[in-house]
C-alpha atoms as a PDB file:
ATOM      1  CA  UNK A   1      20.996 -16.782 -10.844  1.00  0.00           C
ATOM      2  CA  UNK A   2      22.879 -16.898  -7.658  1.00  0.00           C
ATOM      3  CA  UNK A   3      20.809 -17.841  -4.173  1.00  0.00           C
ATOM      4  CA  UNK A   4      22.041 -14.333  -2.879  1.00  0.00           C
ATOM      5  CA  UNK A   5      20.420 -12.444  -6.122  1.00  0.00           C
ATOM      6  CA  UNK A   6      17.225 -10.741  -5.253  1.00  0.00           C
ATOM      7  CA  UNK A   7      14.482 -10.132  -8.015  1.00  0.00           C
ATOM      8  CA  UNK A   8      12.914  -6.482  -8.415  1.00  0.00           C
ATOM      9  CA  UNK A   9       9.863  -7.218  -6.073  1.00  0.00           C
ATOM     10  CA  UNK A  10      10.896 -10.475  -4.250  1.00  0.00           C
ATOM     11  CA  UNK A  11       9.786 -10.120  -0.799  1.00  0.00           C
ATOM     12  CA  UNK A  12      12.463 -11.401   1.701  1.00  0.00           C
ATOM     13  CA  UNK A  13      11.542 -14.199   3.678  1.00  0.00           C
ATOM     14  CA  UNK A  14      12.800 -14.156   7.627  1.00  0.00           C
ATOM     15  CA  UNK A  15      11.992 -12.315  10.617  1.00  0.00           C
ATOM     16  CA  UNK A  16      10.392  -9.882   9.092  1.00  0.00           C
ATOM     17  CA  UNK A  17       8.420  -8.381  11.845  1.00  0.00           C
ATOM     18  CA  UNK A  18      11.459  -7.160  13.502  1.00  0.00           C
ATOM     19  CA  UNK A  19      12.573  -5.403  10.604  1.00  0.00           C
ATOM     20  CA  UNK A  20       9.230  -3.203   9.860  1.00  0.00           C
ATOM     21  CA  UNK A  21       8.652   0.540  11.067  1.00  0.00           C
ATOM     22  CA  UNK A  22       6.741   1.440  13.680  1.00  0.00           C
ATOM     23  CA  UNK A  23       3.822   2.707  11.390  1.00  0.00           C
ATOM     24  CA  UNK A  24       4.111  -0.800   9.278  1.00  0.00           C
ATOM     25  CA  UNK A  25       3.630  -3.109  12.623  1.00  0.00           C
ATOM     26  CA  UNK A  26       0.420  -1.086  13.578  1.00  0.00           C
ATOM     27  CA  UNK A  27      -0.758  -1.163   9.950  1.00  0.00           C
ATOM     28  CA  UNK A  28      -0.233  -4.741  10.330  1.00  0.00           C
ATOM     29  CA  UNK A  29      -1.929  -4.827  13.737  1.00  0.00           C
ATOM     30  CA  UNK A  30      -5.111  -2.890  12.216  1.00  0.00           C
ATOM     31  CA  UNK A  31      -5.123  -5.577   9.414  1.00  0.00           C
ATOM     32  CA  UNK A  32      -4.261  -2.578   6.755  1.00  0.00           C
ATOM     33  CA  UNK A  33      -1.236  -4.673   5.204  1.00  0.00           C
ATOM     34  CA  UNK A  34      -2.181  -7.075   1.779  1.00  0.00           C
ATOM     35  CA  UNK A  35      -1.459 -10.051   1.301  1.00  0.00           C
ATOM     36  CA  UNK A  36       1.774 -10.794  -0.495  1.00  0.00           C
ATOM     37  CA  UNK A  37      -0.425 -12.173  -3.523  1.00  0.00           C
ATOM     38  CA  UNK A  38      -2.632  -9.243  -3.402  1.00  0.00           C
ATOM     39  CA  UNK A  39       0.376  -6.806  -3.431  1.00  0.00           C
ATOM     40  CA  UNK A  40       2.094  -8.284  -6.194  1.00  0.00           C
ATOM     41  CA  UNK A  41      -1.188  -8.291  -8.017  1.00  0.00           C
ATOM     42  CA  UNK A  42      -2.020  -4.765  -7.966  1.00  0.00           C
ATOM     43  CA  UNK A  43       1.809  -4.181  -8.583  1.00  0.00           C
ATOM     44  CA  UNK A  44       1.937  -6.159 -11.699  1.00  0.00           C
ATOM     45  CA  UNK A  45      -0.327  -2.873 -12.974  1.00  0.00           C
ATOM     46  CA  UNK A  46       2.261  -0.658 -12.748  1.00  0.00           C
ATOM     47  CA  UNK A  47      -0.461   1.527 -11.336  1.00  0.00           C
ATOM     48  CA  UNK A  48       0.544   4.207  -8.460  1.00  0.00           C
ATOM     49  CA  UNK A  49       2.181   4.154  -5.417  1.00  0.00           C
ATOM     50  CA  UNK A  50       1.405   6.574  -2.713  1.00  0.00           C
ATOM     51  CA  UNK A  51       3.728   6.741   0.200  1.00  0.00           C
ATOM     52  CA  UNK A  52       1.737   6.468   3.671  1.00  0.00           C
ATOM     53  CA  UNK A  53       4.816   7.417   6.136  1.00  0.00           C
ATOM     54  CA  UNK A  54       3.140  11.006   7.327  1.00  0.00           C
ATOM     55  CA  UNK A  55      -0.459   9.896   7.409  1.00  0.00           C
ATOM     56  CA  UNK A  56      -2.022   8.327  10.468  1.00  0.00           C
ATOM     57  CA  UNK A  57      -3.293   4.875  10.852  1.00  0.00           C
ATOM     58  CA  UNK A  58      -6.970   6.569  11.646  1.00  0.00           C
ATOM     59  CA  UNK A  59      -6.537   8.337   7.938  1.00  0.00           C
ATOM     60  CA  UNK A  60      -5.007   5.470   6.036  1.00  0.00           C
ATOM     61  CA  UNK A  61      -8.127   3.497   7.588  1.00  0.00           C
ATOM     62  CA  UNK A  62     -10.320   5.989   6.270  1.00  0.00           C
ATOM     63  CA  UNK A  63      -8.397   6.234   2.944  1.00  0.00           C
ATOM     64  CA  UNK A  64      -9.095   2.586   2.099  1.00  0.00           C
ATOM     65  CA  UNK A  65     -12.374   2.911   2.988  1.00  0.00           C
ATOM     66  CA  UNK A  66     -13.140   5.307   0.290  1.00  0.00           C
ATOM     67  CA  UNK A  67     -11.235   3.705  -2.277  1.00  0.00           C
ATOM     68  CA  UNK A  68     -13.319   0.724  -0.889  1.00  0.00           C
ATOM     69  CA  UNK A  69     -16.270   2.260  -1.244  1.00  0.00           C
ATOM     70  CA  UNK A  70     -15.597   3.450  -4.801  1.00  0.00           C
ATOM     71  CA  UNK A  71     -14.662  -0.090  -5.998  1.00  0.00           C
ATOM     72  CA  UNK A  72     -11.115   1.031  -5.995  1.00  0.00           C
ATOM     73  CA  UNK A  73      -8.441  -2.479  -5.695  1.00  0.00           C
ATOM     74  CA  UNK A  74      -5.661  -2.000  -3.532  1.00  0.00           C
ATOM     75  CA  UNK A  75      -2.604  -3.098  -1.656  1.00  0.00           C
ATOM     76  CA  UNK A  76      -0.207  -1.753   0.843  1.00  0.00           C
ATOM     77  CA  UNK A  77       2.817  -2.951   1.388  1.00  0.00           C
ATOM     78  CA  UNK A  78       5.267  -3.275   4.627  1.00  0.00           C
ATOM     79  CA  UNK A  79       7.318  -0.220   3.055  1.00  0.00           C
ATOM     80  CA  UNK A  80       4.539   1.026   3.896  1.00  0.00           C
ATOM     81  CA  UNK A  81       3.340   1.934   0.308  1.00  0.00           C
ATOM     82  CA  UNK A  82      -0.617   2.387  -1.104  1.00  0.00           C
ATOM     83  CA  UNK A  83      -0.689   0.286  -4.355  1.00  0.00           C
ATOM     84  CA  UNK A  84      -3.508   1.282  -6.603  1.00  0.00           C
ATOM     85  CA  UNK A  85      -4.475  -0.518  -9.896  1.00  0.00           C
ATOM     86  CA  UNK A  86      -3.477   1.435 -12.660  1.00  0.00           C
ATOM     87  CA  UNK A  87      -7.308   1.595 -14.466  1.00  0.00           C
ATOM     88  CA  UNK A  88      -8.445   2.843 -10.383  1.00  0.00           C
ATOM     89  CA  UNK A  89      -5.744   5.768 -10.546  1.00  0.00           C
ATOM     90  CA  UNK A  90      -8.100   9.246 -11.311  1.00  0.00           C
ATOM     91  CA  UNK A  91     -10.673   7.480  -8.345  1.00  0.00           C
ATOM     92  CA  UNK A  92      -7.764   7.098  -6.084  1.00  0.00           C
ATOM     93  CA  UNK A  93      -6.344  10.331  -6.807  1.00  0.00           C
ATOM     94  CA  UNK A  94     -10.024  11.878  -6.222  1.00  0.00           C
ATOM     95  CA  UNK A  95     -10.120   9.817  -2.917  1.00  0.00           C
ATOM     96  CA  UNK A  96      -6.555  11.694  -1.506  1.00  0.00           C
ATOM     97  CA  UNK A  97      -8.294  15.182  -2.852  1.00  0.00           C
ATOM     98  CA  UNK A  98     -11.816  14.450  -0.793  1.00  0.00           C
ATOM     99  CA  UNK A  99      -9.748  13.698   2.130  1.00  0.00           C
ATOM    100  CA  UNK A 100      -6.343  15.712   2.482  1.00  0.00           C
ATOM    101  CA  UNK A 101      -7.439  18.627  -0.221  1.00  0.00           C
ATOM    102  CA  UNK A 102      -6.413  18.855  -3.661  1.00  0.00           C
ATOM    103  CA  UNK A 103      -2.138  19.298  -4.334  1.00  0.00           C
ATOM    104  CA  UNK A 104      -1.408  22.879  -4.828  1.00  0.00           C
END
């Protein structure tokens, strides 16, 4: 494999910071972004991925808290991207229904 070749999930190393939205560096502020280990944990699952781009950093805070509080494992990434455990899928999806109301 060539040095240039980048692996389905290999997180770039560099200045990273620089390169994240706006949403992502106050995610990352508020603590909400995993831990490269945890994130490719939960993504080894091949469990969901919810995109967080039009929800507030007040409402993803309150999102993981309820999958917290249901014993729900997950990650978010600096896309930024909710990673849920496949076997915690129905809670999650229950979580987004309390909070934003079920999909029509």
């Amino acid at each position: 494999m060539d040095d240039d070749e980048i692996l389905e999930g290999e997180l770039l190393e560099g200045d990273e910071e620089e390169a994240l939205t706006e949403q992502a560096q106050a995610l990352l502020s508020a603590g909400l972004i995993s831990e490269e280990i945890d994130i490719f944990d939960i993504a080894a699952t091949d469990g969901p991925a919810y995109e967080l781009d039009e929800l507030t950093i007040e409402q993803i805070a309150e999102l993981t808290t309820q999958l917290d509080a249901r014993g729900v494992r997950w990650a978010i990434d600096v896309n930024p991207q909710l990673l849920v455990h496949r076997n915690h899928e129905r809670k999650a999806d229950e979580v987004f229904d309390l909070i934003f109301g079920p999909d029509e």
